[in-house]
Protein backbone atom coordinates (compact mmCIF):
# COMPACT_ATOMS: atom_id res chain seq x y z
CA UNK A 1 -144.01 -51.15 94.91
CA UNK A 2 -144.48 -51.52 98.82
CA UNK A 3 -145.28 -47.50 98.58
CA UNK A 4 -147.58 -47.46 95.32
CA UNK A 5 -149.54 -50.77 96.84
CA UNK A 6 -150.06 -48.95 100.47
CA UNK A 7 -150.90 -45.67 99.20
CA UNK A 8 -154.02 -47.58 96.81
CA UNK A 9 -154.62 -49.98 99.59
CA UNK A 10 -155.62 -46.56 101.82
CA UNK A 11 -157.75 -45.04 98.50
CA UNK A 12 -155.14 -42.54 97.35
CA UNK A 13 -154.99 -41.13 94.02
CA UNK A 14 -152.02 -42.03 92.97
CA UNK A 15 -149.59 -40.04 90.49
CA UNK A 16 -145.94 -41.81 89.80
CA UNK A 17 -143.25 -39.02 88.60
CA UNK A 18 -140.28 -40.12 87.29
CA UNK A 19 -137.44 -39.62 85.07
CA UNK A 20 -135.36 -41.98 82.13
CA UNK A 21 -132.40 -40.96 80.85
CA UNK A 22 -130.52 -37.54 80.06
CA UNK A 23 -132.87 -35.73 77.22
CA UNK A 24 -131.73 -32.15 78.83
CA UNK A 25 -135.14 -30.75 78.58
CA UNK A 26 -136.24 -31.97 75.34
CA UNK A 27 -139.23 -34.36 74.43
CA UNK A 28 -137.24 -37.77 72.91
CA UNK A 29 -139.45 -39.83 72.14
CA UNK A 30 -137.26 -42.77 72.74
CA UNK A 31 -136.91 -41.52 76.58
CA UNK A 32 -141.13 -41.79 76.67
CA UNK A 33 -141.96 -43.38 80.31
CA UNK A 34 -144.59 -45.20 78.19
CA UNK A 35 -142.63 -48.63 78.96
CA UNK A 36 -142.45 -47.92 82.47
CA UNK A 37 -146.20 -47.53 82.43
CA UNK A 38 -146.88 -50.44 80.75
CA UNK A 39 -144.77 -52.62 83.70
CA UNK A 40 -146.40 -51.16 86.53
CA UNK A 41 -149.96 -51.71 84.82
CA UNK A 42 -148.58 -55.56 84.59
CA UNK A 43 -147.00 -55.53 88.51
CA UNK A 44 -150.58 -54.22 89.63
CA UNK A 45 -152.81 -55.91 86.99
CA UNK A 46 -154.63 -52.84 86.36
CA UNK A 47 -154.10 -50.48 83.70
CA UNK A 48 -151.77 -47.34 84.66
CA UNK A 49 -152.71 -44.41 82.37
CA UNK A 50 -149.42 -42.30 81.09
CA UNK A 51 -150.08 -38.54 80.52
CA UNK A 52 -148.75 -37.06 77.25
CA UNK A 53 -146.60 -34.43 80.03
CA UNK A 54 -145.75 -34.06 83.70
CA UNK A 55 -146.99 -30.36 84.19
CA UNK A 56 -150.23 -28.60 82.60
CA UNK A 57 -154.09 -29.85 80.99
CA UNK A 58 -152.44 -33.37 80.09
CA UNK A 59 -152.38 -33.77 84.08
CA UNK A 60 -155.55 -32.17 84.96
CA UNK A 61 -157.35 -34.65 82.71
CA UNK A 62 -155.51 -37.40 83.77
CA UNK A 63 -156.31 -36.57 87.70
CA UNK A 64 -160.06 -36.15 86.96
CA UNK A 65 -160.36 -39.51 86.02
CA UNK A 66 -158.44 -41.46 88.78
CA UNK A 67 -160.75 -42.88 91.10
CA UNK A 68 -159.54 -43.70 94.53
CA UNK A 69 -156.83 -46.52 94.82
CA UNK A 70 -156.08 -45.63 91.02
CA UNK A 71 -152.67 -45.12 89.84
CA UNK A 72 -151.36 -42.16 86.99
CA UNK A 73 -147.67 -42.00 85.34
CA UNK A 74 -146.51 -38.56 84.10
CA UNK A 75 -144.40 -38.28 81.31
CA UNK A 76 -140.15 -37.95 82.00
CA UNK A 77 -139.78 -35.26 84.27
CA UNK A 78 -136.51 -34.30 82.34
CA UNK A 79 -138.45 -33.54 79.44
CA UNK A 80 -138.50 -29.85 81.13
CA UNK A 81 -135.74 -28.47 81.06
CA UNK A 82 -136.82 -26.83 84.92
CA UNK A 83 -136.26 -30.10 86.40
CA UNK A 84 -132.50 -30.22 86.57
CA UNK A 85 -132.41 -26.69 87.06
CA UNK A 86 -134.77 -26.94 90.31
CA UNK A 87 -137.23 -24.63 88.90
CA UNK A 88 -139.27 -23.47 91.64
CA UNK A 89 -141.85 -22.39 89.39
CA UNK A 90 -141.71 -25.78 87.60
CA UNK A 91 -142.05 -27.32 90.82
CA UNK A 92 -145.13 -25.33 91.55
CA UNK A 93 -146.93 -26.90 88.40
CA UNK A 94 -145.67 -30.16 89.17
CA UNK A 95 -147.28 -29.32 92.62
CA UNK A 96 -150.33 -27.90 91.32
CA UNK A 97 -153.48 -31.00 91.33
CA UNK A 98 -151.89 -33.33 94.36
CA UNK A 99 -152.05 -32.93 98.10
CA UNK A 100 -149.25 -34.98 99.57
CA UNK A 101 -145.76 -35.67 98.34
CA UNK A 102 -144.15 -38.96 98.98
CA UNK A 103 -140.29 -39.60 97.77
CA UNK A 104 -139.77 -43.12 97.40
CA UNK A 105 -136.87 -42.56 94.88
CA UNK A 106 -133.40 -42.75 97.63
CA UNK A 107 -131.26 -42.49 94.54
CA UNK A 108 -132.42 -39.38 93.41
CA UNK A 109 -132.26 -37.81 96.43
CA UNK A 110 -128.72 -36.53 96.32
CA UNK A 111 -130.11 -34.36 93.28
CA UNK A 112 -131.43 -30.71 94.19
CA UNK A 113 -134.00 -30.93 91.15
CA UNK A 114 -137.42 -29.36 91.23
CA UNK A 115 -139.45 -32.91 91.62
CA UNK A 116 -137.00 -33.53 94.51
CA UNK A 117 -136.44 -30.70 96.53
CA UNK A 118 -138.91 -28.19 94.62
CA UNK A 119 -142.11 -30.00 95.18
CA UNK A 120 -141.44 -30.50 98.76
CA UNK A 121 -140.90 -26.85 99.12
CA UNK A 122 -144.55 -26.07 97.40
CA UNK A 123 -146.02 -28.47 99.83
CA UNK A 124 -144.62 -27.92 102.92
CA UNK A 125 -142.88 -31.00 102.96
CA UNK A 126 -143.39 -34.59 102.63
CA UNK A 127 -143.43 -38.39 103.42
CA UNK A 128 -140.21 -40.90 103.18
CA UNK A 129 -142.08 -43.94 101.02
CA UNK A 130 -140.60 -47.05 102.50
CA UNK A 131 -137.94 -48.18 100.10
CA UNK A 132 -136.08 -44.27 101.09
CA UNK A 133 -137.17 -45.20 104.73
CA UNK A 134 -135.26 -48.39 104.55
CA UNK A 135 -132.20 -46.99 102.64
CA UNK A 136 -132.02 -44.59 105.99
CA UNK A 137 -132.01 -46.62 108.62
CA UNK A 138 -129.65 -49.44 106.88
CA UNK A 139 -127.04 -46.46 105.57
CA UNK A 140 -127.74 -44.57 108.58
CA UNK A 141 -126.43 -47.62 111.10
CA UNK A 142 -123.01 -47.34 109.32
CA UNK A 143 -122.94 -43.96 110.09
CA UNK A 144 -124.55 -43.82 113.46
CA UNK A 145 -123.65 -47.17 115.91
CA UNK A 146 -121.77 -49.70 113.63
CA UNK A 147 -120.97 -52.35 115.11
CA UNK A 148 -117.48 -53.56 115.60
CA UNK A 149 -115.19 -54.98 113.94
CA UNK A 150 -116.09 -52.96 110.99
CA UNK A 151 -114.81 -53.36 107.10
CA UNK A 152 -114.81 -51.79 104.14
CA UNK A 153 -114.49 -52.71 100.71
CA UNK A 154 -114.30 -49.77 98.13
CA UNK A 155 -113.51 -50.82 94.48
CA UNK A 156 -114.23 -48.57 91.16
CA UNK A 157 -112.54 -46.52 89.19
CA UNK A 158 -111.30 -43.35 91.16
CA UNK A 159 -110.39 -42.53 94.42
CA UNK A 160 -111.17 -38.72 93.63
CA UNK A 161 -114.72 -40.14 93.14
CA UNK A 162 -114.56 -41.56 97.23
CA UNK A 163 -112.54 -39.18 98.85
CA UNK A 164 -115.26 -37.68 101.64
CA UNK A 165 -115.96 -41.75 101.39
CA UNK A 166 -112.90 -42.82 102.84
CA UNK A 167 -112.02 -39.96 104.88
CA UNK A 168 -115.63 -40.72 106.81
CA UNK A 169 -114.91 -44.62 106.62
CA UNK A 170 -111.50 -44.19 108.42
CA UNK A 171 -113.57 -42.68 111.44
CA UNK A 172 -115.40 -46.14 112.15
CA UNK A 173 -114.51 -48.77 110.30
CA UNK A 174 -111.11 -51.33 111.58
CA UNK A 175 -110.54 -52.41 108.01
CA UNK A 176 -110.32 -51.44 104.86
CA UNK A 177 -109.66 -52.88 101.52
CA UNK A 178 -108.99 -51.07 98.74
CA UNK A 179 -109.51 -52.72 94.87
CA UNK A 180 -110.83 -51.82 91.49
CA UNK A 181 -109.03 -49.54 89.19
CA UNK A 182 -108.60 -47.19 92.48
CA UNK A 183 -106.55 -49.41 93.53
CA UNK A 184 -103.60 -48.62 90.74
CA UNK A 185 -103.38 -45.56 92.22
CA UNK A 186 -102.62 -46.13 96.25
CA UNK A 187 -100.28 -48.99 94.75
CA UNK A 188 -98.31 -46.23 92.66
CA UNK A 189 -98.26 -43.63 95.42
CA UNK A 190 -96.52 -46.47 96.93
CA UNK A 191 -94.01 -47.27 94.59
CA UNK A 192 -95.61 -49.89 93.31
CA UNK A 193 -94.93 -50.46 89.46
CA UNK A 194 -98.76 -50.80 87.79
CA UNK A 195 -98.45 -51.52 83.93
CA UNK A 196 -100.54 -49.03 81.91
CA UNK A 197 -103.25 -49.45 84.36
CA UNK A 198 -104.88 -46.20 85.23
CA UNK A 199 -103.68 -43.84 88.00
CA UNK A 200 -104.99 -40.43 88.84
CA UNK A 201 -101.49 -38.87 89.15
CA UNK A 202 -103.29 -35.75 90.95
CA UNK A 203 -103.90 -37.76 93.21
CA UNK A 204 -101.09 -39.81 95.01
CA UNK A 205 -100.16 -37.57 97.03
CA UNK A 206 -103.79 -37.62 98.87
CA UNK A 207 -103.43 -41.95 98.60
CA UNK A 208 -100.32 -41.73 100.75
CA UNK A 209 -102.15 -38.93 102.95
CA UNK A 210 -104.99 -40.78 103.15
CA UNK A 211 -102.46 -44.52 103.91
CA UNK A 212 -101.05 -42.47 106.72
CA UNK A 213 -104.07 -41.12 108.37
CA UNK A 214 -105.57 -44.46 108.32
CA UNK A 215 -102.18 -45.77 109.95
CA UNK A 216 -102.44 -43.51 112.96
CA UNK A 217 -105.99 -44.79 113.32
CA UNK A 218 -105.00 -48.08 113.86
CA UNK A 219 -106.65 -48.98 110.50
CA UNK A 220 -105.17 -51.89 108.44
CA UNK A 221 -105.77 -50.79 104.59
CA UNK A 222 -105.08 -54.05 102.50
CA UNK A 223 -104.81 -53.51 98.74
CA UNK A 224 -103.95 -55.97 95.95
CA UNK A 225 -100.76 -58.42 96.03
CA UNK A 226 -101.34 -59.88 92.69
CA UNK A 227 -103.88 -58.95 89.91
CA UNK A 228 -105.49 -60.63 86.68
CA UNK A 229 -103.74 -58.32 83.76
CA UNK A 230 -104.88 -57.85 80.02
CA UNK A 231 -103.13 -56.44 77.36
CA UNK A 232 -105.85 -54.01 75.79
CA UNK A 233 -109.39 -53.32 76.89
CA UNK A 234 -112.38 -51.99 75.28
CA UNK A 235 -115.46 -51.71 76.74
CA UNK A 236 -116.17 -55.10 77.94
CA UNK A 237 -113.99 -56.61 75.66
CA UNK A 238 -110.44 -58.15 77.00
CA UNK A 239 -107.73 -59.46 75.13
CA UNK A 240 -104.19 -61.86 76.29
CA UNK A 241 -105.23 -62.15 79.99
CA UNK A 242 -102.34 -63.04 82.12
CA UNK A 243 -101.74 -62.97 86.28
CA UNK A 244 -99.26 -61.77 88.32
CA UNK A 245 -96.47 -62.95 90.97
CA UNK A 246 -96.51 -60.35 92.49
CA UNK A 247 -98.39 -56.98 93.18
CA UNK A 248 -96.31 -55.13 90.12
CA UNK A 249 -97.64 -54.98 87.15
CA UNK A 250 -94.60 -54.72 83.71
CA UNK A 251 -95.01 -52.22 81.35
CA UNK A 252 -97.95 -52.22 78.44
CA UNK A 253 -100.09 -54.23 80.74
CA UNK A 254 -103.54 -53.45 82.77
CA UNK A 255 -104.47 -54.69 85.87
CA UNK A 256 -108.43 -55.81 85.32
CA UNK A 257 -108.86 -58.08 88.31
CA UNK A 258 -107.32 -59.08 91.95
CA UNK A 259 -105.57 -62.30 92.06
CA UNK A 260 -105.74 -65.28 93.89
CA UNK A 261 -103.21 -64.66 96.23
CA UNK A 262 -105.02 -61.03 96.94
CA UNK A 263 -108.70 -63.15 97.14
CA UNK A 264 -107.55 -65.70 99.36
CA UNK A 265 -105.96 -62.98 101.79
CA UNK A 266 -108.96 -60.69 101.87
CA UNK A 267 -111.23 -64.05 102.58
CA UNK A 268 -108.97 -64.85 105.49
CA UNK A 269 -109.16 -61.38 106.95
CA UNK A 270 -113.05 -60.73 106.33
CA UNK A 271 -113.84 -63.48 108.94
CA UNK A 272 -116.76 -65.06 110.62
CA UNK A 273 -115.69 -62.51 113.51
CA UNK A 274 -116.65 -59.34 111.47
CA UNK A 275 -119.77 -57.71 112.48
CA UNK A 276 -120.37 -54.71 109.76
CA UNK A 277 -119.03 -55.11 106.56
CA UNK A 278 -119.63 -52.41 103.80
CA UNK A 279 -119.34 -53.44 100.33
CA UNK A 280 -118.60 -50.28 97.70
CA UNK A 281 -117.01 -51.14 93.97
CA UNK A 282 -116.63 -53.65 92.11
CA UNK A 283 -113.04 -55.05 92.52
CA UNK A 284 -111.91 -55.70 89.11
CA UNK A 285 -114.30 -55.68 85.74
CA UNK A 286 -116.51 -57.95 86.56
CA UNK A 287 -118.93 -57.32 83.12
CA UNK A 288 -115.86 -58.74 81.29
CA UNK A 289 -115.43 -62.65 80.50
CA UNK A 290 -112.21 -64.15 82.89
CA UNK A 291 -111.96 -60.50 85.02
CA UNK A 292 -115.26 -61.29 87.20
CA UNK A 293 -113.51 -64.29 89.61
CA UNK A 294 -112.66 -61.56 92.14
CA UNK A 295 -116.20 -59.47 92.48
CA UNK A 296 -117.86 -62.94 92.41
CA UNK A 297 -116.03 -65.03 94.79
CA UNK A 298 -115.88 -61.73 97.55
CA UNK A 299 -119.46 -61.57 96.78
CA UNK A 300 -119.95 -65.08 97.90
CA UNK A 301 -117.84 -64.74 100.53
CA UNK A 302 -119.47 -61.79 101.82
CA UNK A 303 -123.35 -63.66 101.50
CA UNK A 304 -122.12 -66.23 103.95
CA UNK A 305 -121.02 -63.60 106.69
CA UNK A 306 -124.44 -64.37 108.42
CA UNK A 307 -123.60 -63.19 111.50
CA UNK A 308 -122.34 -59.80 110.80
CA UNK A 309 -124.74 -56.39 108.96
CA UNK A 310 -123.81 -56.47 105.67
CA UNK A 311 -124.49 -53.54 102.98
CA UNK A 312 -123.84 -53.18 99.51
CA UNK A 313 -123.47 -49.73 97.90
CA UNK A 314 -125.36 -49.18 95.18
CA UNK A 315 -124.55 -48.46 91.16
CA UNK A 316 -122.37 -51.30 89.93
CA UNK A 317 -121.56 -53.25 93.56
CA UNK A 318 -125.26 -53.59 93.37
CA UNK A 319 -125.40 -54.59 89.46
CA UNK A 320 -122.65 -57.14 90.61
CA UNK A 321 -124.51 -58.18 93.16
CA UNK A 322 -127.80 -59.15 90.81
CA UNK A 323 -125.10 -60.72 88.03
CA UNK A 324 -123.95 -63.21 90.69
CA UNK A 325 -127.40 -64.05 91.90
CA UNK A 326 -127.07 -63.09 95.23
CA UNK A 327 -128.87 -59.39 95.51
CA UNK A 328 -131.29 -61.07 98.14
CA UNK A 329 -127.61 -62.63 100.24
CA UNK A 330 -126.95 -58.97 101.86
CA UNK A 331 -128.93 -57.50 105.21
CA UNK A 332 -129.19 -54.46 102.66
CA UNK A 333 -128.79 -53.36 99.05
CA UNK A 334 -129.05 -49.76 98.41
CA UNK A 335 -130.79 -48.25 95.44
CA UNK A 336 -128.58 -45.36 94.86
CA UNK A 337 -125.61 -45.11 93.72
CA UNK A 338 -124.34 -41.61 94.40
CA UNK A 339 -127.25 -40.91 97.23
CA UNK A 340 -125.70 -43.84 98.95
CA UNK A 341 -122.07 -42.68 98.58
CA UNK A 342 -122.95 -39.29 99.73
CA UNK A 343 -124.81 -40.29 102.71
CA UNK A 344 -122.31 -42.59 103.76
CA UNK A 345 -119.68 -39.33 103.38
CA UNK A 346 -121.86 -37.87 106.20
CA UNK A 347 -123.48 -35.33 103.22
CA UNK A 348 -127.03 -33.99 103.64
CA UNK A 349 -129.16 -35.23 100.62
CA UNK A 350 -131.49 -32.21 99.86
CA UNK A 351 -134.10 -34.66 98.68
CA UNK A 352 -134.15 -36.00 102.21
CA UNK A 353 -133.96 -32.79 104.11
CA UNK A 354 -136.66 -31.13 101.65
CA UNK A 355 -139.08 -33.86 103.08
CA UNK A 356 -139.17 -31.46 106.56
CA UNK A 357 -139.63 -28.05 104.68
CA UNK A 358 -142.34 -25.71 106.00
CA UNK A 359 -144.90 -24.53 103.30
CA UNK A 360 -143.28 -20.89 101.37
């Protein structure tokens, strides 16, 4: 909104391009940007016109009747079939009636897709809007000039997921704690019984690498000593929760949260002396009734670390974040998901680096 209100505020003709959902190039109607339209008319109290398509006369028309400081939505972008694919010529009809291309959207930007990287290309580049320039400079102080003592916190579901993550993290950070369902797996590399809880057997191997690299580092990596178990889960749907002793887990069960003995350690550690802190994962699943208490109470936790730069990741640390109230607790909150966890992983988004193409 900071972009879209600038951009009128300075009499620009302004066209939105976006995308909702996966339709794979065809026109669902239920995957219409027409709602999306309808809140940005009501967050600028004017009336945002939505062309019937993002490419073509539908456009045209639409331009010709902006007036300057107007705003324009075009349909989903993924309607076309040439946005995924990073079309070029797609991108040059996309291209076609504007002058200036401004990528406001961070957590697209780790996509090579014609409105990303394609339309940059026609142009000869293009502006960072101000939400992407503030997702740079936040992400781009962990990587850059963190300041020490820095920690970690990676959660989620699979280490093969955060691999480039960690191996980046273990460069710079002094601390690192490990949850989630990720967790299962560095527990059974180690030995560690885990239930029925789910391990990426591919790759334990990698978790005791990756234990051993971080040991010669002088890292500490800190991972569950007691979890919240359930006997079956579906979806967000527990049943027969139970908690541990200890950090194994018997046979038949699933670890779905830390415990209290892992909470209370990883408060005592992530102290008022900490001066980065990066927040990646939910540690248990925190959607589900009596499995949030971990996410939540490290959330908390976390918010009251005033003195240190705190960041949350994206995707679900982010949704966790909002649950708990406390999205606005954090120096930053990224936007993207997998943008943010390939940036941190030292990868080139394309959408970023498109933004200094010369004109082809």
């Amino acid at each position: 909104m900071p972009t879209i209100n600038w951009l009128c505020e300075h009499d620009a003709r302004v066209l939105c391009a976006s995308h909702l959902g996966r339709p794979k190039g065809q026109r669902r109607p239920e995957m219409s940007l027409a709602p999306v339209a309808r809140r940005l008319s009501a967050l600028v109290d004017r009336d945002v016109p939505l062309a019937t398509d993002c490419i073509g006369p539908a456009v045209g028309d639409l331009v010709a009747e902006l007036q300057p400081g107007q705003i324009g939505a075009l349909e989903n972008l993924r309607f076309h079939a040439g946005e995924t694919a990073g079309d070029l010529d797609f991108a040059a009809e996309l291209a076609r009636p504007v002058d200036v291309f401004v990528n406001d959207a961070f957590g697209a930007a780790h996509r090579a897709h014609a409105s990303v990287v394609g339309v940059p290309q026609v142009l000869g580049g293009g502006a960072a809007g101000f939400l992407m320039d503030k997702e740079l400079n936040a992400l781009g102080r962990l990587l850059e000039s963190p300041e020490r003592p820095y920690a970690a916190i990676l959660g989620g579901a699979k280490v093969s997921d955060k691999i480039s993550l960690i191996e980046k993290l273990l460069e710079r950070v002094d601390l690192l704690l490990i949850g989630g369902a990720m967790a299962y797996t560095f527990l059974a590399a180690r030995g560690v019984s885990v239930g029925s809880s789910r391990v990426e057997q591919d790759q334990l191997a990698l978790a005791n690498e990756l234990t051993r690299r971080a040991g010669e580092r002088g890292v500490d990596v800190l991972l569950p000593i007691d979890h919240v178990t359930a006997e079956a889960v579906d979806g967000k749907q527990v049943s027969a929760l139970a908690r541990t002793d200890g950090a194994s887990i018997a046979g038949g069960l699933l670890g779905v949260d830390i415990g209290e003995q892992t909470l209370a350690g990883w408060k005592a550690r992530l102290g008022s002396g900490l001066r980065t802190v990066l927040w990646n994962g939910p540690v248990g699943l925190f959607e589900a009734a009596g499995c949030d208490r971990g996410t939540r109470e490290l959330a908390a936790h976390l918010a009251g670390l005033g003195a240190a730069f705190r960041v949350v990741g994206g995707g679900d640390t982010a949704a966790a974040a909002a649950r708990f109230g406390l999205e606005g607790s954090f120096n930053h909150v990224s936007t993207g998901g997998g943008a943010a966890l390939e940036f941190l992983s030292g990868i080139e988004l394309p959408g970023v680096a498109a933004l200094e193409q010369v004109r082809q």
